[in-house]
N, C-alpha and C. Protein backbone atom coordinates (compact mmCIF):
# COMPACT_ATOMS: atom_id res chain seq x y z
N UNK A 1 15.62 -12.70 12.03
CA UNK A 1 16.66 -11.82 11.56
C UNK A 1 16.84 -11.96 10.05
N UNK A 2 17.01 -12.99 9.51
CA UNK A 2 17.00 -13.31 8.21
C UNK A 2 16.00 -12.66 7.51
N UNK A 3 14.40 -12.74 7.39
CA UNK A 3 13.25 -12.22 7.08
C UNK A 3 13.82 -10.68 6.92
N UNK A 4 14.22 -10.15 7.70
CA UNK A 4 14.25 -8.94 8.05
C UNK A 4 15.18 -8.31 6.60
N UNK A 5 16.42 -9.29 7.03
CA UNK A 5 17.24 -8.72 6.18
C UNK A 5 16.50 -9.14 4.82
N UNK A 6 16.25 -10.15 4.79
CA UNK A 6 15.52 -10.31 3.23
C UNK A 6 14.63 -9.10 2.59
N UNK A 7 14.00 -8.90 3.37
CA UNK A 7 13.20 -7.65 3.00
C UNK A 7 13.69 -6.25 2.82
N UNK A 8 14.73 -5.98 3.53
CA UNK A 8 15.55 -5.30 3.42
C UNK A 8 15.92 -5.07 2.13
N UNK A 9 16.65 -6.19 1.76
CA UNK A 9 17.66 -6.17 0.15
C UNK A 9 16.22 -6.39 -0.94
N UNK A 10 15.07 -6.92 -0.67
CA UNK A 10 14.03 -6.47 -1.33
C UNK A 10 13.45 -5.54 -1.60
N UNK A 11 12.95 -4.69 -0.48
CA UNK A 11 13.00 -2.81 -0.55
C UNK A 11 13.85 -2.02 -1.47
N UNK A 12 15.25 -2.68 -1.35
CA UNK A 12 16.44 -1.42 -1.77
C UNK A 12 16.81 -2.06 -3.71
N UNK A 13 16.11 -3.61 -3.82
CA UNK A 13 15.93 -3.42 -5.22
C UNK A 13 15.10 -3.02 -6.14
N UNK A 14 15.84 -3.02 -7.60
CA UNK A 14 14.88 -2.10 -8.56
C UNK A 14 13.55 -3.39 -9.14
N UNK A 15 12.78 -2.95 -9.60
CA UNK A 15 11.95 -4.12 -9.62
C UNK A 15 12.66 -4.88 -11.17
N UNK A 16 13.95 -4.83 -11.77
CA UNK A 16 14.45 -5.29 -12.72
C UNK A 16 14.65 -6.63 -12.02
N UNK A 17 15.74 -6.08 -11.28
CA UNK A 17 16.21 -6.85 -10.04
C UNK A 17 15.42 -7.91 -9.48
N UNK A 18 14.25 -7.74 -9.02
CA UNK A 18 13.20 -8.78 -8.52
C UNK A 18 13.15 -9.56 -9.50
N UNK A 19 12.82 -9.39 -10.57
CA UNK A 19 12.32 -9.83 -11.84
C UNK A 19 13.05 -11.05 -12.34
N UNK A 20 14.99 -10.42 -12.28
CA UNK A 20 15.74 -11.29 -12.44
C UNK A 20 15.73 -12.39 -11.57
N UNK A 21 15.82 -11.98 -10.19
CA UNK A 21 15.44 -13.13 -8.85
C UNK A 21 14.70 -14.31 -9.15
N UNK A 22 13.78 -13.47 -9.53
CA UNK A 22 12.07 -14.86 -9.62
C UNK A 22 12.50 -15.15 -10.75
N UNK A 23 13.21 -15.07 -12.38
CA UNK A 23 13.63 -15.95 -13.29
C UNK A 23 14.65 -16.70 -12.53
N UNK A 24 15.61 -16.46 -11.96
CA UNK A 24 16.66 -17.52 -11.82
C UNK A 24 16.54 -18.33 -10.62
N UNK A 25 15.52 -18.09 -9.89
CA UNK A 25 14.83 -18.71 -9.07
C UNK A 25 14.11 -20.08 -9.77
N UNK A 26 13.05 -19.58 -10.51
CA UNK A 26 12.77 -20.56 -11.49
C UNK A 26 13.67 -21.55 -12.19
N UNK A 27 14.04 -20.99 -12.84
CA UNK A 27 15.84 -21.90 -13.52
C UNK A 27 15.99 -22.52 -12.87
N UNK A 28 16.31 -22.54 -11.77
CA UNK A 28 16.77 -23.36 -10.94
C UNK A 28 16.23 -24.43 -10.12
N UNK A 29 15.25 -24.02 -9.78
CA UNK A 29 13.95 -25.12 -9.56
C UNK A 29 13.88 -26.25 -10.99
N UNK A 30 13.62 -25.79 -11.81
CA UNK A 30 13.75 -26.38 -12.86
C UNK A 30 14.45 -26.97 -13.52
N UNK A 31 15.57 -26.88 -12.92
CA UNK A 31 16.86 -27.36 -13.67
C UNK A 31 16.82 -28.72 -12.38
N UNK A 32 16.48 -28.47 -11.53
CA UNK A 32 16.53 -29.48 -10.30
C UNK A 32 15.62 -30.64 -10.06
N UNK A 33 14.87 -30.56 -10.98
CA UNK A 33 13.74 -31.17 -10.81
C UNK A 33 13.37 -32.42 -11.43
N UNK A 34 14.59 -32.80 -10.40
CA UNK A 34 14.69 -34.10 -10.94
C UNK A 34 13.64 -35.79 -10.41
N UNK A 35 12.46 -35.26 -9.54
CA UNK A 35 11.74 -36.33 -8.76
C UNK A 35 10.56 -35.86 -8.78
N UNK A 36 9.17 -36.22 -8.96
CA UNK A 36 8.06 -35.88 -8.99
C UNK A 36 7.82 -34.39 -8.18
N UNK A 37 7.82 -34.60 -6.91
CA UNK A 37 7.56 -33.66 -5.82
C UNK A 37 8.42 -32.36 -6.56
N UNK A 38 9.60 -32.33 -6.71
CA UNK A 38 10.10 -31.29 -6.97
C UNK A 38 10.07 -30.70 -8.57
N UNK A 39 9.43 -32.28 -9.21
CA UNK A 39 9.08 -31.17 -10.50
C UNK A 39 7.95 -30.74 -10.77
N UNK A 40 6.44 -30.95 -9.65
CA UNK A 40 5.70 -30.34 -9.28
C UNK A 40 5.96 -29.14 -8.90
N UNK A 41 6.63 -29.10 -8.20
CA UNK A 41 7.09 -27.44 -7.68
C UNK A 41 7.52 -26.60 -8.32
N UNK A 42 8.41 -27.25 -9.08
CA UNK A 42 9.10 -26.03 -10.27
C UNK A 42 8.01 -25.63 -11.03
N UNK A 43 7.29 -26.34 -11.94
CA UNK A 43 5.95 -26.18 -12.75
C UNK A 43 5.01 -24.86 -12.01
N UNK A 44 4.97 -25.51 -10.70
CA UNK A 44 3.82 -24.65 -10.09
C UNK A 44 4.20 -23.22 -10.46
N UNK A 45 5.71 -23.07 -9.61
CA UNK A 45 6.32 -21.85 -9.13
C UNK A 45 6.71 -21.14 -10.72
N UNK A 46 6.55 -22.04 -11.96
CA UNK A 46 6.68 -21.53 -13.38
C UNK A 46 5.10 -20.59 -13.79
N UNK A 47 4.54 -21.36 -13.52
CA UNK A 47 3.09 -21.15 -13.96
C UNK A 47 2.74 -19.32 -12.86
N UNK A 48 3.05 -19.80 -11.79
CA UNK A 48 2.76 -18.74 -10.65
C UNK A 48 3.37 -17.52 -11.10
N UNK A 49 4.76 -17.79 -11.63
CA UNK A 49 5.80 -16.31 -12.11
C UNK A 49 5.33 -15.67 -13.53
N UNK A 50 4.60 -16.90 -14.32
CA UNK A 50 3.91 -16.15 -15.51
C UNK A 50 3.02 -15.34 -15.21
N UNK A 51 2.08 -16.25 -14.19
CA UNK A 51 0.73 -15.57 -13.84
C UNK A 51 0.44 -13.93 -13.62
N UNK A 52 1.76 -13.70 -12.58
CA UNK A 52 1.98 -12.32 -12.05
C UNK A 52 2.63 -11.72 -12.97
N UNK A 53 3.37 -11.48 -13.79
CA UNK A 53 3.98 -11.54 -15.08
C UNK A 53 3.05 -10.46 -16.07
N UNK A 54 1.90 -11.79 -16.21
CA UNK A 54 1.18 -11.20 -17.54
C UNK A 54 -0.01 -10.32 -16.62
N UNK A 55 -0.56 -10.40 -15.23
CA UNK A 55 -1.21 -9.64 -14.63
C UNK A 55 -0.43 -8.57 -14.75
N UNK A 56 0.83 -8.16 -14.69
CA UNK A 56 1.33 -7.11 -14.16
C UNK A 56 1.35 -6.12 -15.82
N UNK A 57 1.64 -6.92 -16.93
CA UNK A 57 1.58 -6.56 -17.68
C UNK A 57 0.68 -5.93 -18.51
N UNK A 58 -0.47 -6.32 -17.82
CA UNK A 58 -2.23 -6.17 -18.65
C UNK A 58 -2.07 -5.00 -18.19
N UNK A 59 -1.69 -4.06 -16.76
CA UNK A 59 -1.82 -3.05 -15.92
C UNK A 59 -1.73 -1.83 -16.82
N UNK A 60 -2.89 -0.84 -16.82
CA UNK A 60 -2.85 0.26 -17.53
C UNK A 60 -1.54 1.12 -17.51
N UNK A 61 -0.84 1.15 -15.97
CA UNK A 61 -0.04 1.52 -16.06
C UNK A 61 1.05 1.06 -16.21
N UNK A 62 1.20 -0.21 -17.13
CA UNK A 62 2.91 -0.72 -17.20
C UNK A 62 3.36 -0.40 -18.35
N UNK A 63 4.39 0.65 -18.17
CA UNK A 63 4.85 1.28 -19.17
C UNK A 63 5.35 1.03 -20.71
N UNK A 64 5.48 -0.40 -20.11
CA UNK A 64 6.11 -1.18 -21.93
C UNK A 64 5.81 -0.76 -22.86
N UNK A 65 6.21 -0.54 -23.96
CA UNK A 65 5.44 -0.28 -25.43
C UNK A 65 4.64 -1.46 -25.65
N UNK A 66 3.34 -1.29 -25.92
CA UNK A 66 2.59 -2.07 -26.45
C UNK A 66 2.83 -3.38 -27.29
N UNK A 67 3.80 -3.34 -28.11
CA UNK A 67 3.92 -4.04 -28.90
C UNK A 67 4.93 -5.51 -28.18
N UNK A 68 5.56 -4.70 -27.08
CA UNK A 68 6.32 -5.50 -26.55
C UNK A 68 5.69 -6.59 -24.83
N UNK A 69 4.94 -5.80 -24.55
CA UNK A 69 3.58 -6.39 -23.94
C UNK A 69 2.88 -7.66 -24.60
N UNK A 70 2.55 -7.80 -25.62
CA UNK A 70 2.11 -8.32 -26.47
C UNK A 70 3.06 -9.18 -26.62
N UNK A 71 4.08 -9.47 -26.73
CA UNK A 71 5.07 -10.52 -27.35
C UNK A 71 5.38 -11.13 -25.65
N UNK A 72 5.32 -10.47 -24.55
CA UNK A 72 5.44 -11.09 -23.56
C UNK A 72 4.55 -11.78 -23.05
N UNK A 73 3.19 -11.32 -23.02
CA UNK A 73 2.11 -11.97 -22.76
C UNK A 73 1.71 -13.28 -23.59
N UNK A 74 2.48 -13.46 -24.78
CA UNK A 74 2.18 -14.91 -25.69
C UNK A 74 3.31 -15.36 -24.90
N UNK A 75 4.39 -14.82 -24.75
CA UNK A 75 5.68 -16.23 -24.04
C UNK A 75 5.02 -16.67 -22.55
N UNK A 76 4.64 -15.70 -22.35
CA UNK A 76 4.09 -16.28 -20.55
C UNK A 76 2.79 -17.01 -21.11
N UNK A 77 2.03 -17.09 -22.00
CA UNK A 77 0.68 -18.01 -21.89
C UNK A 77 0.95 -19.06 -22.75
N UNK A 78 2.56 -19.23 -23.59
CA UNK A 78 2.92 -20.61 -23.69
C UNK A 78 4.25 -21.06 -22.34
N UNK A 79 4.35 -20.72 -21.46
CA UNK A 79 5.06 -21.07 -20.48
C UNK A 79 4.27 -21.57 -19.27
N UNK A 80 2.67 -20.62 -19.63
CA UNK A 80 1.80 -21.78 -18.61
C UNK A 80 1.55 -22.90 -19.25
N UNK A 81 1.18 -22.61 -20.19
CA UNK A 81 0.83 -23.98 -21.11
C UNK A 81 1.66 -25.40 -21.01
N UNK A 82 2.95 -24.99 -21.63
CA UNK A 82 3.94 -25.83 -20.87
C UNK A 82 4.25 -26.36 -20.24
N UNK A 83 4.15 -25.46 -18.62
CA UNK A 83 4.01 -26.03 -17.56
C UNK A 83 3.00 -27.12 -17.06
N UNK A 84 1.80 -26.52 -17.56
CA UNK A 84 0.51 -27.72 -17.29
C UNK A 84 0.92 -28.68 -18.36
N UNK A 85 1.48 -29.08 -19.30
CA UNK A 85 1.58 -30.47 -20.22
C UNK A 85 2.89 -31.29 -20.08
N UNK A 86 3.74 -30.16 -19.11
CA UNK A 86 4.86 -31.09 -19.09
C UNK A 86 4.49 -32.08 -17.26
N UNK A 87 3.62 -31.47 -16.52
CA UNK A 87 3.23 -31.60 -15.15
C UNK A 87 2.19 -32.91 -15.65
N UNK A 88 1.42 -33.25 -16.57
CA UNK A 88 0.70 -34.24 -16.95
C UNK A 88 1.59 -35.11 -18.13
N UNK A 89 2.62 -34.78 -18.97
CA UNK A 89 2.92 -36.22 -19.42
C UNK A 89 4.47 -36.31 -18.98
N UNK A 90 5.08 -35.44 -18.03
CA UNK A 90 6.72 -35.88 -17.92
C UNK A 90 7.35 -35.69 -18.93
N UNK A 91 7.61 -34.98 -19.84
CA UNK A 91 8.43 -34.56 -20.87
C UNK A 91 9.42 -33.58 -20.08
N UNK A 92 10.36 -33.55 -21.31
CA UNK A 92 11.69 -32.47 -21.22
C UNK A 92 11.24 -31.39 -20.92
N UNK A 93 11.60 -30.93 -19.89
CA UNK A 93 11.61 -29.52 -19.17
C UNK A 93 12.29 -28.58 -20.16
N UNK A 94 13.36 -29.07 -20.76
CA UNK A 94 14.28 -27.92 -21.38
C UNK A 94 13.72 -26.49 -21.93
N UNK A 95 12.67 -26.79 -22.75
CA UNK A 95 12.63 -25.67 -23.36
C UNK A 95 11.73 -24.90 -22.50
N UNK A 96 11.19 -25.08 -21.45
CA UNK A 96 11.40 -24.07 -20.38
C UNK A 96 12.64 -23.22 -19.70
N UNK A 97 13.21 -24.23 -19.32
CA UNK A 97 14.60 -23.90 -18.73
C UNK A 97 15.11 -23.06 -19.52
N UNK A 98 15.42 -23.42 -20.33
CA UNK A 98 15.76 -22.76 -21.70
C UNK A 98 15.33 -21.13 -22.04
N UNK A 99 14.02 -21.09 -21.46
CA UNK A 99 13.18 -19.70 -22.36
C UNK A 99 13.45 -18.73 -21.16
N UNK A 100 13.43 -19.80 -19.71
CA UNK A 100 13.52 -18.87 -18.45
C UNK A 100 15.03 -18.33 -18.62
N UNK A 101 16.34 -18.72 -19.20
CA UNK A 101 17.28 -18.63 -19.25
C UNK A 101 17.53 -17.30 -20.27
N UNK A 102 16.53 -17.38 -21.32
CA UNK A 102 16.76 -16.34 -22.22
C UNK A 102 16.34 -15.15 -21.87
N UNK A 103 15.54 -15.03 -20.82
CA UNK A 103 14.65 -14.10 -20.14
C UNK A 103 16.01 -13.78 -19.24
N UNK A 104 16.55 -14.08 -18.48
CA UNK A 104 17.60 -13.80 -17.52
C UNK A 104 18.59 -13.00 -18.41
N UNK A 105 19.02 -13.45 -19.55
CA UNK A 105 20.06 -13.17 -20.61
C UNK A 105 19.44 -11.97 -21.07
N UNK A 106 18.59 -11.50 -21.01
CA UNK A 106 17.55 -10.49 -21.67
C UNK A 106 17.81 -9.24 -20.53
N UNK A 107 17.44 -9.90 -19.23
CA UNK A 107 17.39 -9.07 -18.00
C UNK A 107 18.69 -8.12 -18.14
N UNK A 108 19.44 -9.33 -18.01
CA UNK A 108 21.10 -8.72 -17.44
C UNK A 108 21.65 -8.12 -18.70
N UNK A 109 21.02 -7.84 -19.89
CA UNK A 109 22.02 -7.17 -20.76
C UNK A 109 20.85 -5.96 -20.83
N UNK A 110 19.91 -5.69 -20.41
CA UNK A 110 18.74 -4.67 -19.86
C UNK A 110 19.29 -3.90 -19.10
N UNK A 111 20.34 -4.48 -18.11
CA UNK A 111 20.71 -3.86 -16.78
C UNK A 111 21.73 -3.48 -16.76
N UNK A 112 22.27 -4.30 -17.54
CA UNK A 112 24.46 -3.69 -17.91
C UNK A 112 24.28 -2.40 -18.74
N UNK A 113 23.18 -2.29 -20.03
CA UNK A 113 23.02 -0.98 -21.02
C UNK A 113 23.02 -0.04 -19.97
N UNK A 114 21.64 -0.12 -18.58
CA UNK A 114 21.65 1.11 -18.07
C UNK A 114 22.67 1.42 -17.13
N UNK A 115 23.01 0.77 -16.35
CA UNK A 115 24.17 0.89 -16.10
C UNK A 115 25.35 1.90 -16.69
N UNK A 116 25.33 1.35 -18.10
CA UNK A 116 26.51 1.71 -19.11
C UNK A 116 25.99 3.34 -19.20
N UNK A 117 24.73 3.34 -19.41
CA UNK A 117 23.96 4.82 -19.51
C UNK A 117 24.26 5.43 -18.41
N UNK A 118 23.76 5.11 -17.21
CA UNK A 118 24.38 5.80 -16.02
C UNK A 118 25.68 6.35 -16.12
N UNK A 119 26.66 5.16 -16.42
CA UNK A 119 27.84 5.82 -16.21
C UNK A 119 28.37 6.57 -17.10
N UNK A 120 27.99 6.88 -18.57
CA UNK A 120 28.20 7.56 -18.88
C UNK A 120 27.26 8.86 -18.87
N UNK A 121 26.28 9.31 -18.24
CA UNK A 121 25.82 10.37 -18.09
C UNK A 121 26.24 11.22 -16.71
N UNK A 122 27.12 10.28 -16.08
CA UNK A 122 27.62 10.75 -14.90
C UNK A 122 28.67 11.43 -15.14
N UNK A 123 29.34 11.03 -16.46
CA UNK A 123 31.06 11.65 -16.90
C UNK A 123 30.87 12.94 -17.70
N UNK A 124 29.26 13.08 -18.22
CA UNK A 124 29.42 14.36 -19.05
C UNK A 124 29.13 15.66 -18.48
């Protein structure tokens, strides 16, 4: 039943929405990761969200302006990077946490503008 509904509220979001999910998903793994096992996982699941990220981004058809493609695809191939050097010497996570955080902060003021656009194209 759960599955179900999960997929559900997955279907009926915008893929902004997903986007935000799998960052604060991350965050949070990361912010948690406080014991080997689980800061293996966060890393992985960091590295994994870039991966699809910058695949999705290479895509002829992803609409971004170019220029902004480009500035995403260097943050995601120093966020794998990251991930693999902080997974081999145990250093501060932060400035992951950190970048995934700015990405969220990025999302949600992405999503409040249209929003704001919506509602005002609804009043005129």
């Amino acid at each position: 039943m759960l599955a179900r509904y999960a997929a559900q509220q997955d279907a009926a979001a915008s893929p902004r929405e997903i986007e935000l999910r799998a960052f604060r998903y991350v965050a949070g793994l990361l912010a948690a990761a406080g014991d080997v096992p689980r800061r293996a996982t966060a890393l992985h699941k960091a590295h994994q969200l870039w991966s699809l990220l910058i695949a999705d981004l290479m895509l002829p058809e992803n609409a971004l302006p170019p220029d902004l493609k480009g500035r995403l695809v260097s943050l995601g191939l120093w966020a794998q990077r990251e991930a693999a050097a902080r997974l081999d010497d145990g250093g501060s996570l932060t400035p992951l946490i950190e970048m995934h955080r700015d990405m969220i902060a990025g999302l949600e003021a992405q999503r409040g503008a249209a929003s704001r656009s919506s509602a005002l194209a609804g009043t005129a």
